[in-house]
N, C-alpha and C. Protein backbone atom coordinates (compact mmCIF):
# COMPACT_ATOMS: atom_id res chain seq x y z
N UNK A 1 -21.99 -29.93 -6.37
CA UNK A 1 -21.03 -29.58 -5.36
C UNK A 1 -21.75 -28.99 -4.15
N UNK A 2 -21.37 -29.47 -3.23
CA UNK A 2 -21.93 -28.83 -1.78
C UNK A 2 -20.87 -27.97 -1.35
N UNK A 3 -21.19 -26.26 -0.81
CA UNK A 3 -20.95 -25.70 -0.49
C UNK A 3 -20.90 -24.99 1.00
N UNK A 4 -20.08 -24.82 1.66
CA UNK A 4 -19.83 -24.85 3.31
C UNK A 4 -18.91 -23.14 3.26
N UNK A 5 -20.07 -22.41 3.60
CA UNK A 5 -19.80 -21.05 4.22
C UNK A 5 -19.53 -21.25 5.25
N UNK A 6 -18.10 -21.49 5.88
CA UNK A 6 -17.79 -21.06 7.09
C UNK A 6 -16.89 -19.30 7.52
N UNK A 7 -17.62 -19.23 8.83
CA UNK A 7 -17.31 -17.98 9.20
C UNK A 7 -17.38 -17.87 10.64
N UNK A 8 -16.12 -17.98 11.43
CA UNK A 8 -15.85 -18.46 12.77
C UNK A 8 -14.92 -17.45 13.22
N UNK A 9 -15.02 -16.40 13.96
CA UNK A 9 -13.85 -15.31 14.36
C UNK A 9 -13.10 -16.07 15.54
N UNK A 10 -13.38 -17.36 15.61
CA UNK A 10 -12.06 -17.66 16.87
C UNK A 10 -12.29 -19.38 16.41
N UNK A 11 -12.09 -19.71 15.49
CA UNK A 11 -12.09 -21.80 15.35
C UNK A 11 -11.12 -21.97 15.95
N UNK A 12 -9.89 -21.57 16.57
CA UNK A 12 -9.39 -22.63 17.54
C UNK A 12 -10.21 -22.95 19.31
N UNK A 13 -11.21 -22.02 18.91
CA UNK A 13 -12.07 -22.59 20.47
C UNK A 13 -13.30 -23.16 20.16
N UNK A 14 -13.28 -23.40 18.81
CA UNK A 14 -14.76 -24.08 18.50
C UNK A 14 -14.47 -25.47 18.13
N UNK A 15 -14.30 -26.43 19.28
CA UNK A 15 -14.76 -28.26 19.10
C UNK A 15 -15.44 -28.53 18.01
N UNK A 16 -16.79 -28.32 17.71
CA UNK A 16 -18.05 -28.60 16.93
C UNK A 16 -17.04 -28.25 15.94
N UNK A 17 -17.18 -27.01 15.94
CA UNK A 17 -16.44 -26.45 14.28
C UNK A 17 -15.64 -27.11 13.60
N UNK A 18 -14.46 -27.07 14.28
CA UNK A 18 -13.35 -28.17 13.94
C UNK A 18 -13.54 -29.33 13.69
N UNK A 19 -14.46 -30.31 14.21
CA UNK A 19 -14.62 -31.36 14.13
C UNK A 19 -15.54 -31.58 12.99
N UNK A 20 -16.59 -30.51 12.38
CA UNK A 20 -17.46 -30.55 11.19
C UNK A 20 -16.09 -30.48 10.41
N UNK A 21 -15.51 -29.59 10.48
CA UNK A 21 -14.47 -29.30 8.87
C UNK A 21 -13.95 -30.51 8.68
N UNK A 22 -12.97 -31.05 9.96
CA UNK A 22 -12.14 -31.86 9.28
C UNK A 22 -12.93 -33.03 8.75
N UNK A 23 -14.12 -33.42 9.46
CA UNK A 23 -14.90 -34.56 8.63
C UNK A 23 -15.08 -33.82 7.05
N UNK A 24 -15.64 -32.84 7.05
CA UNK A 24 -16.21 -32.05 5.59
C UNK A 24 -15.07 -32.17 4.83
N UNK A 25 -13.55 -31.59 5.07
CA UNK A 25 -12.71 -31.68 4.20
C UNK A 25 -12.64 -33.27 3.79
N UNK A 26 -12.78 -34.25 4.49
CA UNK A 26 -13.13 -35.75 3.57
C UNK A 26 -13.69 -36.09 2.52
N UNK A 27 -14.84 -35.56 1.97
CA UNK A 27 -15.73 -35.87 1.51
C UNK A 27 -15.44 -35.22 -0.44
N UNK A 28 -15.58 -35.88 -0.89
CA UNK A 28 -15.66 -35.53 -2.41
C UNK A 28 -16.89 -34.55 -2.48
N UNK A 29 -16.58 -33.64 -3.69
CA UNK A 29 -17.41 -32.54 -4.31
C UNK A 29 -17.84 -31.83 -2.77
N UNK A 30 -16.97 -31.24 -1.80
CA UNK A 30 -17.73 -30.55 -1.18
C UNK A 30 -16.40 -29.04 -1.19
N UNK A 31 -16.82 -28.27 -1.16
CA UNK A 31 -15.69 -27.21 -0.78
C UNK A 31 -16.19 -26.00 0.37
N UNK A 32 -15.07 -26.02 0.86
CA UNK A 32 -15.54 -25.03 1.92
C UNK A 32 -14.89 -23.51 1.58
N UNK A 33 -15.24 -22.16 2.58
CA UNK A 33 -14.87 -21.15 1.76
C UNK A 33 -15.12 -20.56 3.44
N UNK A 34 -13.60 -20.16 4.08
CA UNK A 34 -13.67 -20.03 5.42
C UNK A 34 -13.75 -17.93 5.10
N UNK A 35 -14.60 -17.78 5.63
CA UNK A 35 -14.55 -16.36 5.30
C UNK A 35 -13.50 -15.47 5.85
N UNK A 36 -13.27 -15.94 7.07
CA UNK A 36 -11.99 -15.27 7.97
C UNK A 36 -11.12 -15.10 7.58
N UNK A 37 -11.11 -16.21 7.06
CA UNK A 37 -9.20 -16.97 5.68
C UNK A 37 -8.95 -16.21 4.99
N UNK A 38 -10.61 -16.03 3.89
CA UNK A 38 -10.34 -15.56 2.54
C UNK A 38 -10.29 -13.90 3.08
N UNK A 39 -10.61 -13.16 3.84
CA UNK A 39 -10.92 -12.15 3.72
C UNK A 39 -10.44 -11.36 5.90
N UNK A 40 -9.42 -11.69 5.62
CA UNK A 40 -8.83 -11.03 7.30
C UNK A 40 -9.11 -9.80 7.30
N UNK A 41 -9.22 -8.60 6.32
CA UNK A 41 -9.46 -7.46 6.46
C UNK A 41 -10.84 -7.17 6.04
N UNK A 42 -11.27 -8.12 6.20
CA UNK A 42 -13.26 -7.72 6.14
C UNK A 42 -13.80 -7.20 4.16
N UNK A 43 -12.97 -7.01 3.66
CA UNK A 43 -13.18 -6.48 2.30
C UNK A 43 -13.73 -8.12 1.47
N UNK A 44 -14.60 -8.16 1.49
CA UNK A 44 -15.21 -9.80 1.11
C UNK A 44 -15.76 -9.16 -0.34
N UNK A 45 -15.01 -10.29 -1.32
CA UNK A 45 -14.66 -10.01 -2.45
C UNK A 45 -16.22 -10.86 -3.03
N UNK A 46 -17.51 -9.85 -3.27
CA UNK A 46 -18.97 -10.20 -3.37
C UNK A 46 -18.85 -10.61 -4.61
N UNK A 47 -18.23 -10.94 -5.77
CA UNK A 47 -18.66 -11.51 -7.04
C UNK A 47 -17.91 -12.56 -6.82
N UNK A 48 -16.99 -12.64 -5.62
CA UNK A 48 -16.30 -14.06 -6.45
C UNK A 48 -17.02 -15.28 -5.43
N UNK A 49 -17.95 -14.53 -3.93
CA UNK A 49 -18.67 -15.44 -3.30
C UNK A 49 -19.68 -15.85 -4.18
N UNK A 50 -20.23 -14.84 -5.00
CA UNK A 50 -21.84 -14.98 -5.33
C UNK A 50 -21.38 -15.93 -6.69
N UNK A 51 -20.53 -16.02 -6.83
CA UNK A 51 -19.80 -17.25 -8.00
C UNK A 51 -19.78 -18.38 -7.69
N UNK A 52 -19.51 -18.22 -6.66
CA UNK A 52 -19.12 -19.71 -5.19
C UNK A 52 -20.59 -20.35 -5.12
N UNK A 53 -21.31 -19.40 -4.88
CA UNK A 53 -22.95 -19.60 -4.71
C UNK A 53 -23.77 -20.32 -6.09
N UNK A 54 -23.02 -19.91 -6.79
CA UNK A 54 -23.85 -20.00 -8.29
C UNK A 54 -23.54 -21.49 -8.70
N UNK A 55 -22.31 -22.24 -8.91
CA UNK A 55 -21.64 -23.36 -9.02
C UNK A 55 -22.00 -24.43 -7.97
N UNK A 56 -22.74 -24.45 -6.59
CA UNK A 56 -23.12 -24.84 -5.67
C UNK A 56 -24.27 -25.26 -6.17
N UNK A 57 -24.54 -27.02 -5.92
CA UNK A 57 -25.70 -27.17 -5.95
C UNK A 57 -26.25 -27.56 -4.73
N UNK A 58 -25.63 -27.82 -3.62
CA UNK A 58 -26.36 -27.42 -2.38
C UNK A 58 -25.57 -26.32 -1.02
């Protein structure tokens, strides 16, 4: 599984950005993990990334 740390405090002004995801969300075995999403109040939940990390083979 390929793994895509994204972490963008404003993707509706990022072209590039947007345009990587929605190609990335295409693609089999890849998952993305938008940090902004998962975590709006900054409290980033470190065992369940470093889990994310672990299951990732790239």
């Amino acid at each position: 599984m390929i793994l895509i740390i994204y972490a963008h405090p404003y993707p509706h002004h990022s072209h590039a950005n947007k345009r990587m995801l929605e190609q990335a969300r295409t693609l089999e075995g890849v998952e993305i993990r938008s940090l902004y999403q998962l975590y709006p109040d900054f409290n980033i939940d470190i065992a369940a990334e470093q889990e994310a990390l672990s299951r990732a083979d790239l």
